[in-house]
Protein backbone atom coordinates (compact mmCIF):
# COMPACT_ATOMS: atom_id res chain seq x y z
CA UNK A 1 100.26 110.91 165.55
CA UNK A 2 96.94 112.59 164.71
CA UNK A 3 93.83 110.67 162.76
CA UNK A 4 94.93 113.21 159.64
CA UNK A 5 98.42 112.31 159.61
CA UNK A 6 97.42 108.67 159.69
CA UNK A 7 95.55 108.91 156.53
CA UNK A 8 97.72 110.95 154.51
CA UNK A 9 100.35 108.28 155.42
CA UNK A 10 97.65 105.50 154.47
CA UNK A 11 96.99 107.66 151.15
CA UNK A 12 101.00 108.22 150.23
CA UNK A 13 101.41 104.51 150.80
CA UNK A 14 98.55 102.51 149.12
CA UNK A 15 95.72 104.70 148.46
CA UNK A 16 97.02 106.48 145.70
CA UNK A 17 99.12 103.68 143.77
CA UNK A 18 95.95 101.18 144.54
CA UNK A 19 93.63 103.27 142.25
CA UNK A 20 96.56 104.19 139.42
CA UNK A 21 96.56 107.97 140.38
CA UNK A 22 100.54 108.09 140.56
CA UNK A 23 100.47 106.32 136.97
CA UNK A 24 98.53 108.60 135.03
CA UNK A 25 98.00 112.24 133.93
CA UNK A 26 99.37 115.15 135.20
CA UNK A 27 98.49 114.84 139.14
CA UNK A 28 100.60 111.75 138.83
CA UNK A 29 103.43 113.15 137.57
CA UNK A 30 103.37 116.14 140.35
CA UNK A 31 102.69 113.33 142.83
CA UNK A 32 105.73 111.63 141.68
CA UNK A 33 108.28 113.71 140.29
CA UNK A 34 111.74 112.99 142.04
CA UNK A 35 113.75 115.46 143.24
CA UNK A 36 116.60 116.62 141.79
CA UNK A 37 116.47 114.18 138.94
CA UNK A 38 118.23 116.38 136.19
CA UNK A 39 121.32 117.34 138.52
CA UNK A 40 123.16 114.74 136.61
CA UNK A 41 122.69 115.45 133.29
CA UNK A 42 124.93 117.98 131.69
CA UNK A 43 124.37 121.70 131.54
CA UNK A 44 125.17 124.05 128.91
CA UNK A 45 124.57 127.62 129.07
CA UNK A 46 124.72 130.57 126.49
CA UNK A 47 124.64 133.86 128.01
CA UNK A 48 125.00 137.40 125.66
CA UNK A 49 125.04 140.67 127.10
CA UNK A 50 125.00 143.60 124.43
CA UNK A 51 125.87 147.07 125.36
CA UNK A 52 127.72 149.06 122.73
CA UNK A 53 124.65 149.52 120.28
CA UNK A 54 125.70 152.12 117.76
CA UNK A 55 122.18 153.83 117.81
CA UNK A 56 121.38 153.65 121.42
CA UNK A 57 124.16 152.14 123.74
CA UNK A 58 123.03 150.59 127.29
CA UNK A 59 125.12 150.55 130.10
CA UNK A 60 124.40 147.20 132.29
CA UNK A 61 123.98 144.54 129.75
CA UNK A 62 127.50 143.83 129.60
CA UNK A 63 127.63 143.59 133.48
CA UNK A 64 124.59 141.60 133.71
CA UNK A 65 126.06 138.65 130.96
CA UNK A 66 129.41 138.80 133.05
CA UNK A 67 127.49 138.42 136.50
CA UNK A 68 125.28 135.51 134.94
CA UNK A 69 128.09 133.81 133.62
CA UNK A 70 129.81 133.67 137.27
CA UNK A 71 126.92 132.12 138.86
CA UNK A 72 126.45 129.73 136.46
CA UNK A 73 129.79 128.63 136.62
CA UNK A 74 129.39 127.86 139.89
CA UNK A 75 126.05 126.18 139.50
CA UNK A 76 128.13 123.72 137.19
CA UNK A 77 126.73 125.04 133.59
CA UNK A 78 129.52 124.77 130.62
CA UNK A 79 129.05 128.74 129.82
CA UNK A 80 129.73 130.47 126.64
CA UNK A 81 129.65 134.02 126.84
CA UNK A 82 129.50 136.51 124.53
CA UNK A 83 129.46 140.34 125.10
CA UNK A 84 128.65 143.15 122.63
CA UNK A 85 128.11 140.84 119.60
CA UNK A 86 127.22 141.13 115.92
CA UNK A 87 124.88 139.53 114.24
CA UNK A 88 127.00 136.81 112.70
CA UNK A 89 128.60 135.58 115.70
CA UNK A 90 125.23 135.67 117.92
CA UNK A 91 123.23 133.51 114.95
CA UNK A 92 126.56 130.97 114.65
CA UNK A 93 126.36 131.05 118.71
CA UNK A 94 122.55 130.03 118.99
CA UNK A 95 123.19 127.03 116.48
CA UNK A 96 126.49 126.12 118.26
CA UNK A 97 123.99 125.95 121.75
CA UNK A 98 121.47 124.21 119.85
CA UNK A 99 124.01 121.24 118.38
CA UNK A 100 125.84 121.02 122.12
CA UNK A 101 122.13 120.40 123.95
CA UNK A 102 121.52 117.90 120.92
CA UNK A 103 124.52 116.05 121.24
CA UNK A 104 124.48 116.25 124.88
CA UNK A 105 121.16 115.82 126.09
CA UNK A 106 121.09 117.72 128.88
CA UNK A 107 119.80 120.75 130.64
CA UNK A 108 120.17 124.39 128.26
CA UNK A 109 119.83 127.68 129.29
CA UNK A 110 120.20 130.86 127.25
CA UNK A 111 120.25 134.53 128.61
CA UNK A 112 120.31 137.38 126.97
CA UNK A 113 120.85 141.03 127.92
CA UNK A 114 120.40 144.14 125.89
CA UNK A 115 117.88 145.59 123.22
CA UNK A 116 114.71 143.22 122.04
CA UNK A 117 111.55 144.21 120.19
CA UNK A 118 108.45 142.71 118.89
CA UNK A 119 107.54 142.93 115.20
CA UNK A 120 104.20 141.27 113.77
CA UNK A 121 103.99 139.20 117.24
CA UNK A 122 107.92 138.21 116.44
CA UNK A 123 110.50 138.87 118.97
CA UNK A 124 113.98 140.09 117.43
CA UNK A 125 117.11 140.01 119.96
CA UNK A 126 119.13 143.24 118.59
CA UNK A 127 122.58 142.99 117.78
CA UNK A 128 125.76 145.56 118.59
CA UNK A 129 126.03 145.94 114.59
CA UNK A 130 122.30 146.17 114.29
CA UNK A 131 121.27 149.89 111.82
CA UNK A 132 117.67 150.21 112.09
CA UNK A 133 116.90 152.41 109.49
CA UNK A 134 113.46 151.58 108.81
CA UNK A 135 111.02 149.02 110.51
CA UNK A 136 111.50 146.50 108.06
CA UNK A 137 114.90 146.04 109.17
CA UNK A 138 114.49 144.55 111.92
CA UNK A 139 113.55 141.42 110.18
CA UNK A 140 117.28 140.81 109.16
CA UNK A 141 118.83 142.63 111.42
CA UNK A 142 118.04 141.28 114.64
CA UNK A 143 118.31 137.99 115.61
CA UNK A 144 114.70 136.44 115.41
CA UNK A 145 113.80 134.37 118.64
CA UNK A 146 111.99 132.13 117.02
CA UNK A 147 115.46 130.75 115.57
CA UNK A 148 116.31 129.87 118.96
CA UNK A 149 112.94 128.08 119.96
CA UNK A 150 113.10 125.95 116.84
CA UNK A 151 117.01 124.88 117.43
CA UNK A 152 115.84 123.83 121.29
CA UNK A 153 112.80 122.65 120.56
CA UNK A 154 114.62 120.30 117.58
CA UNK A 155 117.64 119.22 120.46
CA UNK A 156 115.20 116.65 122.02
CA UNK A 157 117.09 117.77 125.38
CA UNK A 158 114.59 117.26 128.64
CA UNK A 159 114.80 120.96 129.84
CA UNK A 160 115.39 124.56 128.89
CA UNK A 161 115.42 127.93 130.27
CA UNK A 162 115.23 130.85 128.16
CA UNK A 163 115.92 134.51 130.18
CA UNK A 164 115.69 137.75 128.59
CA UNK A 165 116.20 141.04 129.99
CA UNK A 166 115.81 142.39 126.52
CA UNK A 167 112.81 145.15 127.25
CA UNK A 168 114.34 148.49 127.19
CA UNK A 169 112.82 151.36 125.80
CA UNK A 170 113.61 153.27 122.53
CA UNK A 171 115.57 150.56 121.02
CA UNK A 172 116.62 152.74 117.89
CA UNK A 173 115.76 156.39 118.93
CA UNK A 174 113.00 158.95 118.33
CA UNK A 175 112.80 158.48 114.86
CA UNK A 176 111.84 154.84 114.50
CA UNK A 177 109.42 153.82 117.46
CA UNK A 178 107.57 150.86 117.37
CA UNK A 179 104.06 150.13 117.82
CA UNK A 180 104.07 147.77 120.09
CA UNK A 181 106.73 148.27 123.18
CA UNK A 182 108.82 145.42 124.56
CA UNK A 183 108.57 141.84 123.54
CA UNK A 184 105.22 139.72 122.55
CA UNK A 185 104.05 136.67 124.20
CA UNK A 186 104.90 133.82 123.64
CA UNK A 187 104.07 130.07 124.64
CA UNK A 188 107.04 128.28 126.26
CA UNK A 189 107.96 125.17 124.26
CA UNK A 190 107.67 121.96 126.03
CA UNK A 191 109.90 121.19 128.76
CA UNK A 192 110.91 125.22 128.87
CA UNK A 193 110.77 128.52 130.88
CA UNK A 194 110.43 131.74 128.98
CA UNK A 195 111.56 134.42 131.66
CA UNK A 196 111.07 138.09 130.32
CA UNK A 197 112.19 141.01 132.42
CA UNK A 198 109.06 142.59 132.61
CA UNK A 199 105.32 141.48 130.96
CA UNK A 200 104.68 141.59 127.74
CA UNK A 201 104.09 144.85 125.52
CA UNK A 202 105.69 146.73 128.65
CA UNK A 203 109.43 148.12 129.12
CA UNK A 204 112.25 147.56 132.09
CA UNK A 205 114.60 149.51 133.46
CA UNK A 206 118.17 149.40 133.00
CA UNK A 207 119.19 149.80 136.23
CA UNK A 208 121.33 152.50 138.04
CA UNK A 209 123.40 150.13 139.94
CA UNK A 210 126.34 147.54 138.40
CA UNK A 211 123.40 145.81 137.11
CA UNK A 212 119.92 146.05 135.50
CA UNK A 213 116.95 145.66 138.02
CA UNK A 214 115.60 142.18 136.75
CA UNK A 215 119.16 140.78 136.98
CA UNK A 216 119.88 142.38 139.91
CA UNK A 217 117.20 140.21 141.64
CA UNK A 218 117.86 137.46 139.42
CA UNK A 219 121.56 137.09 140.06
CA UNK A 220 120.65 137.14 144.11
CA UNK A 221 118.01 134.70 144.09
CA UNK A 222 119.55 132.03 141.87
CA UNK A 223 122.33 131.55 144.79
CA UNK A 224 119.79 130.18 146.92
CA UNK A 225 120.12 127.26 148.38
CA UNK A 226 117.28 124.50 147.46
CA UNK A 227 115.19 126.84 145.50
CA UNK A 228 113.59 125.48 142.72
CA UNK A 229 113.71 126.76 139.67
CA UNK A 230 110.23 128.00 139.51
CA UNK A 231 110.21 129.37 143.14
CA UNK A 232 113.93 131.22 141.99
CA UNK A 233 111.62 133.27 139.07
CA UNK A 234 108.72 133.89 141.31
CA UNK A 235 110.76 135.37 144.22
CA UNK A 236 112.49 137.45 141.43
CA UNK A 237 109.05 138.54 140.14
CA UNK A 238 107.87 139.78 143.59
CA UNK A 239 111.36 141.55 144.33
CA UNK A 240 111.48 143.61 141.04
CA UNK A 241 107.50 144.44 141.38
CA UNK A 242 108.15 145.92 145.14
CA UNK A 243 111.40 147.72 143.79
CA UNK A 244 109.71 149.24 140.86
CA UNK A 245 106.22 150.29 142.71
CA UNK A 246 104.66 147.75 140.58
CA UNK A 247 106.35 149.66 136.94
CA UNK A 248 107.81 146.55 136.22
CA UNK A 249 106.43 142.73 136.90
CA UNK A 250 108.56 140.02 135.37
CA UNK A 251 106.63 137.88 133.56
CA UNK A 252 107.30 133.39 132.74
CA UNK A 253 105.38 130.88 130.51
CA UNK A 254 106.54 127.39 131.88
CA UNK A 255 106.31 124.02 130.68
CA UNK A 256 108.26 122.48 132.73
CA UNK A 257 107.34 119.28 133.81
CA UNK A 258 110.53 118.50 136.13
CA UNK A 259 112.20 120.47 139.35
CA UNK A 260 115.56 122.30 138.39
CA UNK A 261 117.81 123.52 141.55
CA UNK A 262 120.51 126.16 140.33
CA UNK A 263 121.83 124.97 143.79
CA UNK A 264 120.78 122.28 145.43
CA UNK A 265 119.75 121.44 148.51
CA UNK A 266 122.52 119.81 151.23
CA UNK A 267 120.77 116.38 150.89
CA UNK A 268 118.55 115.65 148.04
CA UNK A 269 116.07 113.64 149.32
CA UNK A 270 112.51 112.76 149.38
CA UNK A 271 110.69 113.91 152.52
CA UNK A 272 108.90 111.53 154.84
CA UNK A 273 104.94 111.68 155.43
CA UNK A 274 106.11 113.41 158.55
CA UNK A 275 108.21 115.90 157.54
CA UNK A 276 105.71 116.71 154.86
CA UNK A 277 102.77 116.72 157.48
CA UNK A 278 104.92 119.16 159.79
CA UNK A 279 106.10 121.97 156.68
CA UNK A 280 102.04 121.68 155.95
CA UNK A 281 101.00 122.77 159.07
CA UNK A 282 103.67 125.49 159.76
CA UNK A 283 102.58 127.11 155.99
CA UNK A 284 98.95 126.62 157.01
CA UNK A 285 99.52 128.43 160.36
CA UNK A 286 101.53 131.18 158.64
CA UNK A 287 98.70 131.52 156.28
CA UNK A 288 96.35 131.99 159.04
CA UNK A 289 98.15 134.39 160.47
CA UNK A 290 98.60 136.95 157.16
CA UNK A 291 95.19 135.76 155.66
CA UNK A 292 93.35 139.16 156.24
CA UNK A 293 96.46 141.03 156.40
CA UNK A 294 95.86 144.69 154.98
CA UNK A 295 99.49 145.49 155.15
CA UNK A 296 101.75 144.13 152.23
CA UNK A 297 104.64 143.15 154.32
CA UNK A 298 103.31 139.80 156.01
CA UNK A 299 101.94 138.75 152.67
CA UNK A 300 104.99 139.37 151.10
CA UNK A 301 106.68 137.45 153.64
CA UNK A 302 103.94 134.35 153.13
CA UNK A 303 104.92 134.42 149.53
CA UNK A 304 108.86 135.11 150.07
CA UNK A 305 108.50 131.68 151.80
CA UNK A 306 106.09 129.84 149.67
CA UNK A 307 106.09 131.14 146.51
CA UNK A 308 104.33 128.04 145.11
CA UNK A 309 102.25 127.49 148.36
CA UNK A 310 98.75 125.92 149.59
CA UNK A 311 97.83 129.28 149.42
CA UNK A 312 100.10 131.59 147.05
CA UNK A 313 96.85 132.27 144.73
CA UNK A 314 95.56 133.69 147.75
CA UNK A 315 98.28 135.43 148.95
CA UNK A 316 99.08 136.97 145.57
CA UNK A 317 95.39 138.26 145.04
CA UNK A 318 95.58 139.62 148.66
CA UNK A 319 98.83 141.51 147.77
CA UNK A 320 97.31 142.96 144.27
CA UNK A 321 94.34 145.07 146.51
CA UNK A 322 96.76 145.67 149.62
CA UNK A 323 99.06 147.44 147.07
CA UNK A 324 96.26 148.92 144.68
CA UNK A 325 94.92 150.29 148.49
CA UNK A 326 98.48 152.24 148.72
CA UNK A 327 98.22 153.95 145.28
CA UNK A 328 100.51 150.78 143.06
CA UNK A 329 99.62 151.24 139.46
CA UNK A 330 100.66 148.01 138.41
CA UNK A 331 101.15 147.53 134.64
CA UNK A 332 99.29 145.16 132.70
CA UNK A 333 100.20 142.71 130.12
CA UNK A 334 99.30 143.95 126.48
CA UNK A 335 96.23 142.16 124.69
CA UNK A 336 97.65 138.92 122.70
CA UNK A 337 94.28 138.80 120.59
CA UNK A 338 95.72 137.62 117.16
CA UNK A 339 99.10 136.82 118.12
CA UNK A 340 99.69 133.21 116.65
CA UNK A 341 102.85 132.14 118.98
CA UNK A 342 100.35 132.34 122.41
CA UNK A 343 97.06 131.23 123.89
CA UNK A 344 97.66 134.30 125.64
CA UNK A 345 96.73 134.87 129.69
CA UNK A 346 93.80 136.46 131.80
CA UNK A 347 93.12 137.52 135.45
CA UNK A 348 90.24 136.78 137.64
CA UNK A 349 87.60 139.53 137.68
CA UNK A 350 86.81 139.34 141.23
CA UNK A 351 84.55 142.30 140.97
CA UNK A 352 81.62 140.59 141.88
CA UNK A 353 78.19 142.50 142.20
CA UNK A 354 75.12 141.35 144.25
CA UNK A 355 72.29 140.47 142.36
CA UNK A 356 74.77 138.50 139.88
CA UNK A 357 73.04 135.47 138.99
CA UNK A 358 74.46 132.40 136.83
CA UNK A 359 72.06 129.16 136.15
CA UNK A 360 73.63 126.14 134.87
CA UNK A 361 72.23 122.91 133.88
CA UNK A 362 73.89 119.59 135.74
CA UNK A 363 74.15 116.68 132.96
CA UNK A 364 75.19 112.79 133.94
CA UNK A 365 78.72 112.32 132.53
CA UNK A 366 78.15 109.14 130.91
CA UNK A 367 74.71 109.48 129.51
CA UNK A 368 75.05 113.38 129.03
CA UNK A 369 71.25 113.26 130.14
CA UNK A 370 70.30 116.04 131.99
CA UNK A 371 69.43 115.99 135.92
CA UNK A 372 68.79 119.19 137.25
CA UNK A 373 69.26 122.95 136.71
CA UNK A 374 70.04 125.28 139.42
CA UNK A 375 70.66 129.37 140.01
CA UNK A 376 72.93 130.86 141.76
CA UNK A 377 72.41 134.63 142.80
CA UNK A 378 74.64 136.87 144.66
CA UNK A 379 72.60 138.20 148.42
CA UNK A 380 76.01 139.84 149.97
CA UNK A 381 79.74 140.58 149.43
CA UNK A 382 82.07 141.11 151.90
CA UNK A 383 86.42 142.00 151.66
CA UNK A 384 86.76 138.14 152.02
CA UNK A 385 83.54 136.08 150.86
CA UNK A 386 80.89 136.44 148.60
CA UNK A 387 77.27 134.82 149.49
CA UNK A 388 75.10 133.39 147.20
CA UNK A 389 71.11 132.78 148.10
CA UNK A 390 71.25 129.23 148.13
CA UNK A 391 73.33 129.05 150.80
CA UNK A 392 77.03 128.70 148.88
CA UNK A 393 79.59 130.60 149.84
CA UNK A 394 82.98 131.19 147.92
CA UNK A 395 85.81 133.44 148.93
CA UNK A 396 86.42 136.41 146.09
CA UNK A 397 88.16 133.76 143.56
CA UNK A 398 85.46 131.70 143.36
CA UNK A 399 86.71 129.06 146.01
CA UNK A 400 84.21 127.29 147.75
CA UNK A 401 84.10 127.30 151.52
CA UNK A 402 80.43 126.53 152.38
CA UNK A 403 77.85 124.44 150.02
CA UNK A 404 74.30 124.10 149.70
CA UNK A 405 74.10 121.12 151.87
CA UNK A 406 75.97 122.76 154.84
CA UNK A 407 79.60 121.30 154.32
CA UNK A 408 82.68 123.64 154.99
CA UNK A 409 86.15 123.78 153.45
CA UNK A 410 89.10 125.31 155.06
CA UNK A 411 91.00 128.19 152.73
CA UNK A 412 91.94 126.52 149.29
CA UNK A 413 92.77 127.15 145.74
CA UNK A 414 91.18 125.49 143.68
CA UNK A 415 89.99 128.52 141.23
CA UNK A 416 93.20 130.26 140.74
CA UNK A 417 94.07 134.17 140.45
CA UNK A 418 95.73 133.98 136.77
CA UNK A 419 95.59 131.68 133.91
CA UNK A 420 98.18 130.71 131.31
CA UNK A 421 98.68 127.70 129.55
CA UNK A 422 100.98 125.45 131.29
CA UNK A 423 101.08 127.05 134.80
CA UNK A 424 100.63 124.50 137.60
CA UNK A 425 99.33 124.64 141.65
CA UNK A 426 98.67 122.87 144.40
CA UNK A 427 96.27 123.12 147.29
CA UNK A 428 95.48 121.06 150.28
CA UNK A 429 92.32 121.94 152.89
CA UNK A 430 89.86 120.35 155.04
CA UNK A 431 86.26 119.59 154.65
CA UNK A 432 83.84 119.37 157.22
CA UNK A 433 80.52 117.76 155.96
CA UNK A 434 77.52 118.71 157.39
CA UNK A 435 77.31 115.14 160.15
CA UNK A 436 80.60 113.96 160.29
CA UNK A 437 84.55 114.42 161.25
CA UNK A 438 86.54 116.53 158.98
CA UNK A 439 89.02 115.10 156.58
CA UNK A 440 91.37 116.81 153.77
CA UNK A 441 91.65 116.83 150.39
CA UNK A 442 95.00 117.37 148.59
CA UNK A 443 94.50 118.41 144.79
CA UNK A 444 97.24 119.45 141.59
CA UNK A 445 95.87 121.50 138.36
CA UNK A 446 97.54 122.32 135.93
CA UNK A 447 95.84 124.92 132.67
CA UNK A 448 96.60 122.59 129.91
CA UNK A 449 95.18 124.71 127.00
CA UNK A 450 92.76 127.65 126.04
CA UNK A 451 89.67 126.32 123.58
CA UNK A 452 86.27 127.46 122.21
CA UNK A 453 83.82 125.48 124.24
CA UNK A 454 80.07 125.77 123.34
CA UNK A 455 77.16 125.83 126.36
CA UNK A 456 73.94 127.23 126.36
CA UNK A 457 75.06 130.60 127.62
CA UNK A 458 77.18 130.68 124.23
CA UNK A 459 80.66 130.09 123.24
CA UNK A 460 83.78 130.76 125.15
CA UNK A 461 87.37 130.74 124.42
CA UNK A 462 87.93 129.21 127.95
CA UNK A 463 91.31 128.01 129.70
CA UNK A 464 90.80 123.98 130.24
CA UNK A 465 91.99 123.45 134.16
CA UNK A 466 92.17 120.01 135.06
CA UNK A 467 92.66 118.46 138.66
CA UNK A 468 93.59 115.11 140.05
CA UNK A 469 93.71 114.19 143.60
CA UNK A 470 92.58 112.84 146.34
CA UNK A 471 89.78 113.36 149.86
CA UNK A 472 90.57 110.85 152.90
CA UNK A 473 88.92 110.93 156.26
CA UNK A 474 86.69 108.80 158.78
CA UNK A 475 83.94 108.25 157.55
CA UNK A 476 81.76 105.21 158.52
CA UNK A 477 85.87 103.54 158.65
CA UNK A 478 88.88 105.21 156.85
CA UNK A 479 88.17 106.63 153.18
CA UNK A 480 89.97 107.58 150.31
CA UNK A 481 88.10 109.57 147.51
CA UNK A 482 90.24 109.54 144.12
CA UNK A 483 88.46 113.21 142.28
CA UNK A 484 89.29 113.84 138.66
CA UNK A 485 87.86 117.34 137.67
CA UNK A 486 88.33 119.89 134.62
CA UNK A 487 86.90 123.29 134.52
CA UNK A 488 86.37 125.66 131.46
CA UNK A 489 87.06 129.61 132.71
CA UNK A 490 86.69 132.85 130.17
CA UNK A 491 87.62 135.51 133.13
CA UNK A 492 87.45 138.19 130.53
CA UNK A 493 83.74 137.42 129.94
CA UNK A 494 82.47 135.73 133.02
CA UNK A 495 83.30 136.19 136.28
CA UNK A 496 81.71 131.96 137.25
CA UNK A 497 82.72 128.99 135.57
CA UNK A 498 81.34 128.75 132.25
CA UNK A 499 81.54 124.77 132.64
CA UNK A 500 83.00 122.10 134.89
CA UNK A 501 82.83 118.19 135.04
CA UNK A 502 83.31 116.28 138.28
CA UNK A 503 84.21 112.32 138.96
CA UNK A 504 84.70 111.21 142.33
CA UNK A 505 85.69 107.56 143.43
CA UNK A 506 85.82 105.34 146.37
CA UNK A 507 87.59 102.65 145.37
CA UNK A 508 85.00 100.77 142.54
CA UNK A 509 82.05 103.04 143.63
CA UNK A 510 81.13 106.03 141.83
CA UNK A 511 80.49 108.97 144.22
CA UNK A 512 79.46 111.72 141.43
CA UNK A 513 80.08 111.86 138.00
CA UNK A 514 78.38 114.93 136.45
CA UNK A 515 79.07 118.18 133.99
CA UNK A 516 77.62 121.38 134.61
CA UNK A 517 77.45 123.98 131.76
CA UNK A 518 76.34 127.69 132.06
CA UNK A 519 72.76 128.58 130.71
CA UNK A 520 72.80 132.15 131.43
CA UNK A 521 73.97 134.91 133.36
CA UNK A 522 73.42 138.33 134.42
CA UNK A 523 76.79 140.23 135.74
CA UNK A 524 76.25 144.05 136.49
């Protein structure tokens, strides 16, 4: 067994529960999360497919609820279905899910299947009965979402999943379009996943097969064996994105703080350290392998494989310019500005310019005094890295692989490629320091919210990222480094970090403790 397997083993055993890392905070919980621990809770499902709209009928919907229903039968959900219903009977069927998960306690999942629109930043589910005559009756005519949300969100059960393939166009005919197309954003509740067919303020396809496109994927990739949950909707959001030409990109907000199997693995078990060590360094080879792939396919494959990998972030910005390179117009999600159910989402501008320049001032955590100011300028920008004249260099992201002093870090993902509240990752590289043997550093972040934070430079309504983990390697004798770390991004008015705060422990030493704000900027 290698020196790096050692220490990860030393690190999973007493490193990590020795310094109260597994105990605390969010790192701990994805550090420690068992698997499989709501399989034996019970499982209640509503599922509603509505087809025979008097206005504008659909043809899958119907199909779809059927199809769901079967699998999650099988998956051992108590199902209720309903197809092609009225108002009445899908409001008494939401409260009837609600009361069961309240009683019961267990896991809830409702899909839905037909016409949905947004009103005022509201999302109505339309019923078969539904007459839209005017705008204003959608209000009591459709079947507000928000009904739903509050009834789960009032169960106290540990976790839902909400799916709704609800985006098709021209809900009512010619005569009364809406403003906005689709459905609005909006924040998961705790402990839930909001699936939409395709991203907000955008439309989806109905499908020309037995079944609509989304469920179509849906319906195949929910019979996998050992997916979890979160992997299931990711796999479905690459599948329908490649179908489509990029016309339609499923969309999730997650909360989720537990893994969900539809079917479980043979043996639900914990792997060992070397099990673990071994699927690491078959992803990281993969990885390798497809990093500066130009063609879609192996990067496709990468993410088919690990959709929530050491290197999906990667992967997934990769894939965006490989298929922009072949002509994909990929949609976008519509502007949430104002819309009070959402802290709404952003994308990294990675369209970095040389002679960019960002100075930030470095501030002792504790004391808050200042220590030092620093500027960082762009010199030179390749497909892969971007060089800064201090010596840094990041990869496109932001993600540092060289410092100032000369140290070196392997690929990693530590900036990530999209933001939304609640979305979680995972990275694990090497670092070489300047003198010394390389070690690794294994890190979890998690966005936990979107604030105004105030720096020199101005004020920001950032996304709040923080990270827990931990650095272990030889040096001067076996080491373990507990890091804390939050960063403050506003990708949609800087392209660096508009703050970040560091605190990095060896046992009871302090290695750094700092904050570093942005003073200015220049970004052509």
């Amino acid at each position: 067994m290698g020196t790096m397997d050692l220490g990860r083993r030393q690190v999973l055993q007493g490193g990590l529960a020795a310094g109260g890392l597994l105990l605390s905070g969010m790192a701990g919980r994805a550090w420690a999360q068992s698997p499989g621990g709501l399989l034996s809770v019970p499982k209640v499902a509503l599922v509603v497919g509505n087809s025979k709209y008097r206005q504008v009928p659909l043809r899958n919907p119907t199909n779809d609820a059927g199809a769901m229903a079967e699998v999650l039968n099988a998956a051992g959900f108590q199902v209720t279905l309903k197809l092609d219903a009225p108002r009445a009977e899908m409001v008494s069927a939401i409260q009837s899910h609600a009361q069961a998960l309240a009683a019961k306690k267990g896991v809830g999942l409702f899909y839905f299947a037909g016409h949905g629109v947004q009103l005022a930043w509201r999302n109505y589910l339309i019923p078969v009965d539904a007459v839209v005559e005017k705008t204003e009756d959608i209000q009591t005519r459709g079947v507000d979402l928000g009904s739903l949300l509050k009834g789960i969100t009032e169960a106290g059960n540990p976790m839902n999943v909400i799916i709704l393939d609800a985006c098709r166009d021209d809900p009512f005919g010619d005569a009364r379009r809406l403003e906005q197309k689709g459905l609005s954003q909006v924040d998961a509740p705790p402990g839930t996943l909001l699936a939409y067919a395709t991203s907000p303020g955008n439309t989806a396809a109905d499908g020309e097969g037995a079944n609509g496109l989304y469920t179509e994927h849906l319906l195949r990739e929910s019979k996998t064996q050992g997916a979890k949950i979160e992997d299931v909707f990711k796999r479905v959001r690459l599948g329908v994105r490649r179908k489509s030409s990029g016309r339609q990109i499923p969309w999730e907000s997650t909360s989720l703080e537990e893994d969900f199997f539809f079917v479980p693995p043979p043996q639900l078990k914990k792997l060992s350290d070397e099990e673990k060590e071994k699927r690491y360094k078959e992803e990281t080879a993969l990885w390798e392998r497809v990093e500066t792939a130009r063609d879609p396919a192996p990067l496709e494959d990468y993410l088919r494989r690990y959709p929530s990998g050491n290197f999906a972030e990667l992967a997934q910005l990769q894939l965006d310019r490989s298929l922009a390179a072949q002509g994909e117009k990929k949609i976008q999600i519509a502007l949430a500005e104002g819309n009070p159910y959402t802290k709404g989402s952003a994308v990294a501008n990675t369209d970095r310019k040389v002679g960019d320049s960002y100075t930030y001032r470095v501030l002792d955590l504790s004391s808050k005094k200042e220590r030092t100011t620093f500027t960082s300028t762009i010199t030179r920008i390749t497909d892969t890295e971007v060089t800064y004249g201090d010596g840094r260099v990041t990869d496109l992201l932001g993600n540092v692989r060289r410092t100032v002093d000369g140290a070196r870090f392997s690929a990693n993902q530590e900036v990530p490629l999209e933001y939304a509240v609640g979305k979680r990752w995972v990275t694990r590289y090497s670092s070489t320091p300047p003198r010394g043997t390389t070690g690794s550093v294994e890190m979890h972040f998690q966005v936990v919210t979107r604030e105004s934070i105030t720096v020199p430079a101005g004020t920001f309504n950032a996304f709040r990222v923080e990270g827990q983990g931990v650095a272990w390697g030889q040096r001067g004798g076996f080491r373990i480094v507990q890091i804390r770390r939050t960063d403050w991004f506003a990708p949609d008015r800087v392209r660096g970090a508009v703050a970040w705060e560091r605190d990095r422990r060896a046992g009871p030493d302090v290695l750094t403790s700092d904050r570093a704000e942005l003073v200015s900027y220049k970004e052509s």
